[in-house]
PDB file of N, CA and C in Angstrom:
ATOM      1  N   UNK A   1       6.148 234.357 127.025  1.00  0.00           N
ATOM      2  CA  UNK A   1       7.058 234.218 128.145  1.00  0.00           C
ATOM      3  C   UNK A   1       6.357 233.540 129.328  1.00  0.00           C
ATOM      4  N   UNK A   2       4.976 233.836 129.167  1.00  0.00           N
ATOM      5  CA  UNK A   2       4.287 232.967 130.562  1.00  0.00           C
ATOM      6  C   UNK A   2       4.355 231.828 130.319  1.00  0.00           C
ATOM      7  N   UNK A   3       3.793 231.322 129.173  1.00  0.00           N
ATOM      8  CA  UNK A   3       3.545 229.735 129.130  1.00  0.00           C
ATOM      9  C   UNK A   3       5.371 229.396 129.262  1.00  0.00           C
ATOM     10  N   UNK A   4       6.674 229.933 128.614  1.00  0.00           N
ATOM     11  CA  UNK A   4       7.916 229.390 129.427  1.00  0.00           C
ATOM     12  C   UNK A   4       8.140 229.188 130.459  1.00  0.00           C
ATOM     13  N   UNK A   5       7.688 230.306 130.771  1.00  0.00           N
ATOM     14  CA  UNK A   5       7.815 230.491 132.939  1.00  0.00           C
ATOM     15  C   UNK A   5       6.963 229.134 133.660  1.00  0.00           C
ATOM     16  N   UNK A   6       5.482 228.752 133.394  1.00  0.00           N
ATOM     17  CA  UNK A   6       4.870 227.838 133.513  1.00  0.00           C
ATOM     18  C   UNK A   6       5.615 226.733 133.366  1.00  0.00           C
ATOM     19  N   UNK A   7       5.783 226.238 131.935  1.00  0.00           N
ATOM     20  CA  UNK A   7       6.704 224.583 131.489  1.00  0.00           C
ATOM     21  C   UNK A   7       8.319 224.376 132.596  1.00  0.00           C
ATOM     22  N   UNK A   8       8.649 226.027 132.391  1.00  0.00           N
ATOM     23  CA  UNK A   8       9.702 225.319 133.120  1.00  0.00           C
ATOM     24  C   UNK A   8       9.880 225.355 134.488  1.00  0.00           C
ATOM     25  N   UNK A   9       8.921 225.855 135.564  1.00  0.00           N
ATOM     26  CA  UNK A   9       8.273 225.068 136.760  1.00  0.00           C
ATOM     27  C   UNK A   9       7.964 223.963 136.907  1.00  0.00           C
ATOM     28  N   UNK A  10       6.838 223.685 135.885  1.00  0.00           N
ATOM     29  CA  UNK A  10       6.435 222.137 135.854  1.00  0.00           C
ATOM     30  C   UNK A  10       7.807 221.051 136.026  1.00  0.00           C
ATOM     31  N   UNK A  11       8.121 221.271 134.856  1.00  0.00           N
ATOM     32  CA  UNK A  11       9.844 220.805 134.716  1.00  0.00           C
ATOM     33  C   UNK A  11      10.531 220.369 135.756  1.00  0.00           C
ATOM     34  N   UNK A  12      10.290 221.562 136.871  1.00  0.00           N
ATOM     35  CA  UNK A  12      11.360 221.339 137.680  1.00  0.00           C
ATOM     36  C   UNK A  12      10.533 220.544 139.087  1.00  0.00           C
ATOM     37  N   UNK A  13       9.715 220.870 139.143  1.00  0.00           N
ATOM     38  CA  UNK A  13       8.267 220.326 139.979  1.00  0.00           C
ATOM     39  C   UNK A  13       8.218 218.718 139.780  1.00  0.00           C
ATOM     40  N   UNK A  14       8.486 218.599 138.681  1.00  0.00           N
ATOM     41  CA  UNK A  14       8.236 216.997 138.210  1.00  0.00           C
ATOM     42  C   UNK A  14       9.484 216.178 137.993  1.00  0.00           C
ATOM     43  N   UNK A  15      10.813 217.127 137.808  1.00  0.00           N
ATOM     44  CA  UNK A  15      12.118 216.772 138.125  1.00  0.00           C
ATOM     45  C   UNK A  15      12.156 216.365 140.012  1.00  0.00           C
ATOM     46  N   UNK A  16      11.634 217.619 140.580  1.00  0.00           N
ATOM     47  CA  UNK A  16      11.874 216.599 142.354  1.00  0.00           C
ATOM     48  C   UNK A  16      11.017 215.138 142.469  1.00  0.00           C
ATOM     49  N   UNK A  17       9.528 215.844 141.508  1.00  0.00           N
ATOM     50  CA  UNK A  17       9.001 214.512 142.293  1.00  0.00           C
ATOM     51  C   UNK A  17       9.506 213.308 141.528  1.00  0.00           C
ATOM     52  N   UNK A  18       9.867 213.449 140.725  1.00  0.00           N
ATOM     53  CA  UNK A  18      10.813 211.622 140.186  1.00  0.00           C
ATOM     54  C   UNK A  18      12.048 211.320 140.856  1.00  0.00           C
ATOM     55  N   UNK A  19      12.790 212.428 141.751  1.00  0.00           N
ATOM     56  CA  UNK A  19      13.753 212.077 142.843  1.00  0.00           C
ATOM     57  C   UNK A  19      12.966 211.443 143.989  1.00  0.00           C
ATOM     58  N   UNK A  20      11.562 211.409 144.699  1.00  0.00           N
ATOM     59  CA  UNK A  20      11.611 210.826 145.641  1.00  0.00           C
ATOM     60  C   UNK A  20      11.177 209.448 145.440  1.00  0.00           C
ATOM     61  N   UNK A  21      11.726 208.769 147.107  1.00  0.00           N
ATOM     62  CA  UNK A  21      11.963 207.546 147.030  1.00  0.00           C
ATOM     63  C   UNK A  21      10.137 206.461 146.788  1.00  0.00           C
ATOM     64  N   UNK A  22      10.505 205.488 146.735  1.00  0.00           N
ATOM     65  CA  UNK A  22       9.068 204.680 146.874  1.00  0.00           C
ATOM     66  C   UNK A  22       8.970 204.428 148.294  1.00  0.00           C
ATOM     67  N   UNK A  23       9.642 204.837 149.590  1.00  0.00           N
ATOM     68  CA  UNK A  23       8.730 204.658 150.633  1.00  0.00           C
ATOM     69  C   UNK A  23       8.393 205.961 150.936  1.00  0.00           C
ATOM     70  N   UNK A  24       8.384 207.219 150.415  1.00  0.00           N
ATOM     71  CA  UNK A  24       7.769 208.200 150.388  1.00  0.00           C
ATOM     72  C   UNK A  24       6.528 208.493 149.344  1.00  0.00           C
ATOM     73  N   UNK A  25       6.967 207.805 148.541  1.00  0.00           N
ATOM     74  CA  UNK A  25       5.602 207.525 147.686  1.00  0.00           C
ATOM     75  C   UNK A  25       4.568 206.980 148.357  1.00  0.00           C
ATOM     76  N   UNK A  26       4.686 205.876 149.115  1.00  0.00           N
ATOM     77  CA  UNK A  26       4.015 205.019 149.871  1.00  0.00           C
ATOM     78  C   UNK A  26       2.963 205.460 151.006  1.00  0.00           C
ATOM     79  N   UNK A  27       4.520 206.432 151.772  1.00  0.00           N
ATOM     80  CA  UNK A  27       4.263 207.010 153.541  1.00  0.00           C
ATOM     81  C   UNK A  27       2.574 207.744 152.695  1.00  0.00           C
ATOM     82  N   UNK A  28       3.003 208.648 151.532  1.00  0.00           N
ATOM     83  CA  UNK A  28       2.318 210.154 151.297  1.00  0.00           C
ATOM     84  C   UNK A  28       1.559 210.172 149.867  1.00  0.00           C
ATOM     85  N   UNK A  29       0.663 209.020 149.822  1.00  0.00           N
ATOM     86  CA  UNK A  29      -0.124 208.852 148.931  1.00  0.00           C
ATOM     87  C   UNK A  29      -1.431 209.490 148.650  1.00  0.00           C
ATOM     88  N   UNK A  30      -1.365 210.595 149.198  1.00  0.00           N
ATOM     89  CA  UNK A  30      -2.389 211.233 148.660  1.00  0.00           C
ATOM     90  C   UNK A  30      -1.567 212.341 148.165  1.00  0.00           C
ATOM     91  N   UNK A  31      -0.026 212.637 147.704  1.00  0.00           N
ATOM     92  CA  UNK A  31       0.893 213.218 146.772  1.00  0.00           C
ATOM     93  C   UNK A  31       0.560 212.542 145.642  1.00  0.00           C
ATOM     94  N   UNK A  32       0.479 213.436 144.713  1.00  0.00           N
ATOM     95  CA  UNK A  32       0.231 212.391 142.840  1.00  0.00           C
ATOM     96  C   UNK A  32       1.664 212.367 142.508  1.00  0.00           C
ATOM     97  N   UNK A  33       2.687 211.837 142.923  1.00  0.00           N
ATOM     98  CA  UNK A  33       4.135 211.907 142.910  1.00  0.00           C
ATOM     99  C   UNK A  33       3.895 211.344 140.899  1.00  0.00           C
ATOM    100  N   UNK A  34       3.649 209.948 140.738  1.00  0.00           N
ATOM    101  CA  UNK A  34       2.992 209.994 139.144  1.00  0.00           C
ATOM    102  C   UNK A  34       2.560 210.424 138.593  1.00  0.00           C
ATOM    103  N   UNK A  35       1.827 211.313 138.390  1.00  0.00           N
ATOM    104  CA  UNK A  35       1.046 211.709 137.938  1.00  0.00           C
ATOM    105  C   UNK A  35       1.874 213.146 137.619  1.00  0.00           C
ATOM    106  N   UNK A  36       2.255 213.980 138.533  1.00  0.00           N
ATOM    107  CA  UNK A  36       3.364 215.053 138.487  1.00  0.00           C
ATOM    108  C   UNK A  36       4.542 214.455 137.488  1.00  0.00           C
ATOM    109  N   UNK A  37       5.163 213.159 137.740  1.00  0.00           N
ATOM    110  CA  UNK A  37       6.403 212.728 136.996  1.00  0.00           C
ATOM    111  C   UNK A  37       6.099 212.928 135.234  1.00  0.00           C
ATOM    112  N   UNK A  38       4.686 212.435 135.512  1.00  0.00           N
ATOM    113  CA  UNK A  38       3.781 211.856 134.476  1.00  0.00           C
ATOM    114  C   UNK A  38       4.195 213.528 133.241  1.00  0.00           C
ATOM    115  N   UNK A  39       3.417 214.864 134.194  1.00  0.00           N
ATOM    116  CA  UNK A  39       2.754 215.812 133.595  1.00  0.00           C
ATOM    117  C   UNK A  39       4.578 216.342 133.010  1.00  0.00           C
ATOM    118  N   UNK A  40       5.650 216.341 133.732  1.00  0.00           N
ATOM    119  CA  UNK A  40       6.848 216.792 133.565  1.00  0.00           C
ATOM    120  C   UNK A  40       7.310 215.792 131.937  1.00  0.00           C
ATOM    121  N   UNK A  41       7.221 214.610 131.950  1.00  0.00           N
ATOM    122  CA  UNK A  41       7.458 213.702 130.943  1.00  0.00           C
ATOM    123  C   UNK A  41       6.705 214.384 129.476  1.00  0.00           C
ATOM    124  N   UNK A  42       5.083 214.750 129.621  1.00  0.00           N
ATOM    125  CA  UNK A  42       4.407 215.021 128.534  1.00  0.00           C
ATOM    126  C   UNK A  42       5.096 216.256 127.958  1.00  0.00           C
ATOM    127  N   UNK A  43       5.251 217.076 129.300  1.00  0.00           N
ATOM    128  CA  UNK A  43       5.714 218.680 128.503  1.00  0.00           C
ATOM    129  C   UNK A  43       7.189 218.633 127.720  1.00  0.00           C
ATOM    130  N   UNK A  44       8.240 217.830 128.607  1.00  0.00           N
ATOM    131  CA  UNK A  44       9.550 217.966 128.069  1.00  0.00           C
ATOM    132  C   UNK A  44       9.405 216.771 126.531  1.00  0.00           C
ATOM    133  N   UNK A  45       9.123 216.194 126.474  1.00  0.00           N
ATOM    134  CA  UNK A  45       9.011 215.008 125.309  1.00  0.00           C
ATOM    135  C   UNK A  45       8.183 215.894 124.114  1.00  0.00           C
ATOM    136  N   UNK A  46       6.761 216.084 124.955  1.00  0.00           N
ATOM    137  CA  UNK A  46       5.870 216.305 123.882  1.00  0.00           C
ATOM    138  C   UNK A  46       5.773 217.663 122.769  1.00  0.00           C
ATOM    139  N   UNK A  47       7.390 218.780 123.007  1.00  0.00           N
ATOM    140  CA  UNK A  47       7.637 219.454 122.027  1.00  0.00           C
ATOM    141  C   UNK A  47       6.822 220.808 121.417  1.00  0.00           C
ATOM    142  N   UNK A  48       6.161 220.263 120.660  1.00  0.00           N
ATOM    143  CA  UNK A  48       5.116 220.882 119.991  1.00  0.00           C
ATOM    144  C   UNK A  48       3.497 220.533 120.129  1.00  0.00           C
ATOM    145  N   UNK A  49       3.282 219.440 121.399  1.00  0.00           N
ATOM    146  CA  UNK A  49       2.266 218.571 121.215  1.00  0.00           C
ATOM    147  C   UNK A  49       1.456 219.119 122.726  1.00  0.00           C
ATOM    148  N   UNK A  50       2.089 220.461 123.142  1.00  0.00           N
ATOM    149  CA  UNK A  50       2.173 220.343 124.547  1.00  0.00           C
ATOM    150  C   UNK A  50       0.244 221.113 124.826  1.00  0.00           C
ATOM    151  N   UNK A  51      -0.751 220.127 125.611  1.00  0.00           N
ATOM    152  CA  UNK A  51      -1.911 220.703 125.742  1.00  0.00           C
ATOM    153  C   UNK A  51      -1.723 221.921 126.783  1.00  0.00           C
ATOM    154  N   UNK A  52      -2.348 223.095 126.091  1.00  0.00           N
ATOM    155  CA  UNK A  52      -2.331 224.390 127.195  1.00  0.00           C
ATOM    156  C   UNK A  52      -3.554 224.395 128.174  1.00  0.00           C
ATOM    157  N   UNK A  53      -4.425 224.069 127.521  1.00  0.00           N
ATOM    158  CA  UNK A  53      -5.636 224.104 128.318  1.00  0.00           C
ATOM    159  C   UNK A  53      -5.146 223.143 129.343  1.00  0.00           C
ATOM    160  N   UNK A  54      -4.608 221.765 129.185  1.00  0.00           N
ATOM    161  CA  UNK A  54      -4.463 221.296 130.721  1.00  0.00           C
ATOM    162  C   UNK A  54      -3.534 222.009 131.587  1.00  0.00           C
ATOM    163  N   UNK A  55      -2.514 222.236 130.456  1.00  0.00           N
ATOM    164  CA  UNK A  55      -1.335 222.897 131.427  1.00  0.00           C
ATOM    165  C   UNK A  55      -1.995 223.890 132.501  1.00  0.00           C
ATOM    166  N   UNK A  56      -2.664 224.668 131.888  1.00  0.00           N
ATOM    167  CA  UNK A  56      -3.601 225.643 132.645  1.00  0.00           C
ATOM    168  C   UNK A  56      -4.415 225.302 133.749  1.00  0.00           C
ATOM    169  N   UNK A  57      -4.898 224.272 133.196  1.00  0.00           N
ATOM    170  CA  UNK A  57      -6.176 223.224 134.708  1.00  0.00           C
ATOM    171  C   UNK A  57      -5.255 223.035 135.771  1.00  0.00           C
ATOM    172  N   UNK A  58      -4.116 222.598 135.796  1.00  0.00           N
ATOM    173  CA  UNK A  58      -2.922 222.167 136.783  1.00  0.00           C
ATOM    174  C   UNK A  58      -2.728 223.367 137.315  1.00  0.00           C
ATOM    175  N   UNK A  59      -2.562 224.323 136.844  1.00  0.00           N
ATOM    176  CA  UNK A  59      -1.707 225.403 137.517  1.00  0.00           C
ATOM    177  C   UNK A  59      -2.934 226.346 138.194  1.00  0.00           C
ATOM    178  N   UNK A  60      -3.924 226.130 137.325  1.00  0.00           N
ATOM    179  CA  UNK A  60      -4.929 227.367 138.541  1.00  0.00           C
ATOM    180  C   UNK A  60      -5.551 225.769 139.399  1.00  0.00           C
ATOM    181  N   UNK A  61      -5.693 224.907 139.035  1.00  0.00           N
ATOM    182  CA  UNK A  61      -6.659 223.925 140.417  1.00  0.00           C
ATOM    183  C   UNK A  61      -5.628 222.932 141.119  1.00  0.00           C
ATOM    184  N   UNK A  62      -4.653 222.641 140.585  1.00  0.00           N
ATOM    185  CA  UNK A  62      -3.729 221.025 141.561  1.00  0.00           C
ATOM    186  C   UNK A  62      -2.794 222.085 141.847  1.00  0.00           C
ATOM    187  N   UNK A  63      -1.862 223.159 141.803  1.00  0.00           N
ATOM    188  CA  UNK A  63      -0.840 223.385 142.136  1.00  0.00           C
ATOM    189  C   UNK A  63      -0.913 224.080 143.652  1.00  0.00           C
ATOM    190  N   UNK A  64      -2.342 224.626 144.044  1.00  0.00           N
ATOM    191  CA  UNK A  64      -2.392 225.313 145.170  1.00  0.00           C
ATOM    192  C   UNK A  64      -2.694 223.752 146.310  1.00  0.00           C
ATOM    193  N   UNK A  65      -3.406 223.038 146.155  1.00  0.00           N
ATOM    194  CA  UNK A  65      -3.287 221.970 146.849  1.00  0.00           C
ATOM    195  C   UNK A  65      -2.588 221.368 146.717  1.00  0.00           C
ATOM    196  N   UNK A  66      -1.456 221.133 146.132  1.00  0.00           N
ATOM    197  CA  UNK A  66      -0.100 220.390 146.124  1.00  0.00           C
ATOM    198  C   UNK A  66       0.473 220.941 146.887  1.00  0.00           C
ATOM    199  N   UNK A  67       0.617 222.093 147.001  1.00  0.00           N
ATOM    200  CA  UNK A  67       1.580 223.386 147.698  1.00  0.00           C
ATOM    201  C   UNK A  67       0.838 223.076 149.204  1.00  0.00           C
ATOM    202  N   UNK A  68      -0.104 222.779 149.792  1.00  0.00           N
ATOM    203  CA  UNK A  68      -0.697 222.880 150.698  1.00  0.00           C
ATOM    204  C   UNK A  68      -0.560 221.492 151.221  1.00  0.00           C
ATOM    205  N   UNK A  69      -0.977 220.368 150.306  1.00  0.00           N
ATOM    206  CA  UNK A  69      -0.158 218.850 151.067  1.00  0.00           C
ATOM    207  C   UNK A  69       1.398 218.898 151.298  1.00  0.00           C
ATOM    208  N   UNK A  70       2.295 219.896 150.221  1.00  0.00           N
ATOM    209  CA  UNK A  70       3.470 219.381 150.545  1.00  0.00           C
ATOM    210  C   UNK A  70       4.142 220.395 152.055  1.00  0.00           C
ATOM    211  N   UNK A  71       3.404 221.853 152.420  1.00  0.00           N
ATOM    212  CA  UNK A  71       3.981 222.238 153.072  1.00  0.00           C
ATOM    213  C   UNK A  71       3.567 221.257 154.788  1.00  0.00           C
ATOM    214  N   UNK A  72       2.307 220.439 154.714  1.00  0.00           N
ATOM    215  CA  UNK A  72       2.280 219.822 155.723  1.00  0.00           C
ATOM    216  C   UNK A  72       2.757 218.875 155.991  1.00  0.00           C
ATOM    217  N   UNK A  73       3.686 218.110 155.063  1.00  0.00           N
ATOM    218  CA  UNK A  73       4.634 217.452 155.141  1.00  0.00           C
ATOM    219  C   UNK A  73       5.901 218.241 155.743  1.00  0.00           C
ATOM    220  N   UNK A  74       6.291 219.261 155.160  1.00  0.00           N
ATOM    221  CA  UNK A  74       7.997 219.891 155.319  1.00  0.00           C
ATOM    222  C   UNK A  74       7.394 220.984 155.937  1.00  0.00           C
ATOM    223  N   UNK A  75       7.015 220.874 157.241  1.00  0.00           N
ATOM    224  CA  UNK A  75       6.764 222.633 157.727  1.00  0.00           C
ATOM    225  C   UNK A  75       7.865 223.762 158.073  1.00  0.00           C
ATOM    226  N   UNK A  76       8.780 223.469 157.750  1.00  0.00           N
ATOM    227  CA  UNK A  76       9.483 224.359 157.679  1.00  0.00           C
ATOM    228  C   UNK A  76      10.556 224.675 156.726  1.00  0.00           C
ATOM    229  N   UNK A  77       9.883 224.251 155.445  1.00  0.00           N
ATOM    230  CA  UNK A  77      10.439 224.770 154.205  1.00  0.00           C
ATOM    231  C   UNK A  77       9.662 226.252 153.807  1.00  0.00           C
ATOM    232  N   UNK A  78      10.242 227.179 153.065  1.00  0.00           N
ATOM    233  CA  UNK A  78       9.427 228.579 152.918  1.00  0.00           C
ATOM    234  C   UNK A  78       8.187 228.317 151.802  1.00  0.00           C
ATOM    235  N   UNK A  79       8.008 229.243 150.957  1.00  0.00           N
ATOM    236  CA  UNK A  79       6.962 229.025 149.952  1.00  0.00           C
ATOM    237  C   UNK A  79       7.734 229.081 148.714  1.00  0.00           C
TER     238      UNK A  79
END
């Protein structure tokens, strides 16, 4: 049930960031807006192919500094 709970965050994490625009890509390039689109593409496509160990690297080391570039962008969105 964890690794579900995990994929389908990612999922949805990588569903916003392929909604934003390319001059927000641009403004806020030190966002991996690709790279996120990127990680959402591998998990939903890749089925049965899906690496845990990275999934894992993302979620304990990029997700707390993502969370920390994006709230200084939107300061007044919650957590």
């Amino acid at each position: 049930m964890l690794r579900v709970w995990c994929l389908h965050h990612i999922v949805i994490i990588g569903e916003a960031a392929s909604r934003v625009s390319e001059s927000f890509r641009k403004q806020y390039e030190d966002v991996p807006s690709r790279r996120i689109v990127a990680m959402k593409n591998a998990v939903v496509h890749g089925y049965f192919k899906v690496d845990w160990a990275q999934v894992w690297v993302v979620i304990e080391k990029e997700l707390s500094p993502l969370q920390q570039k994006l709230s200084l962008i939107f300061p007044n969105c919650s957590d």
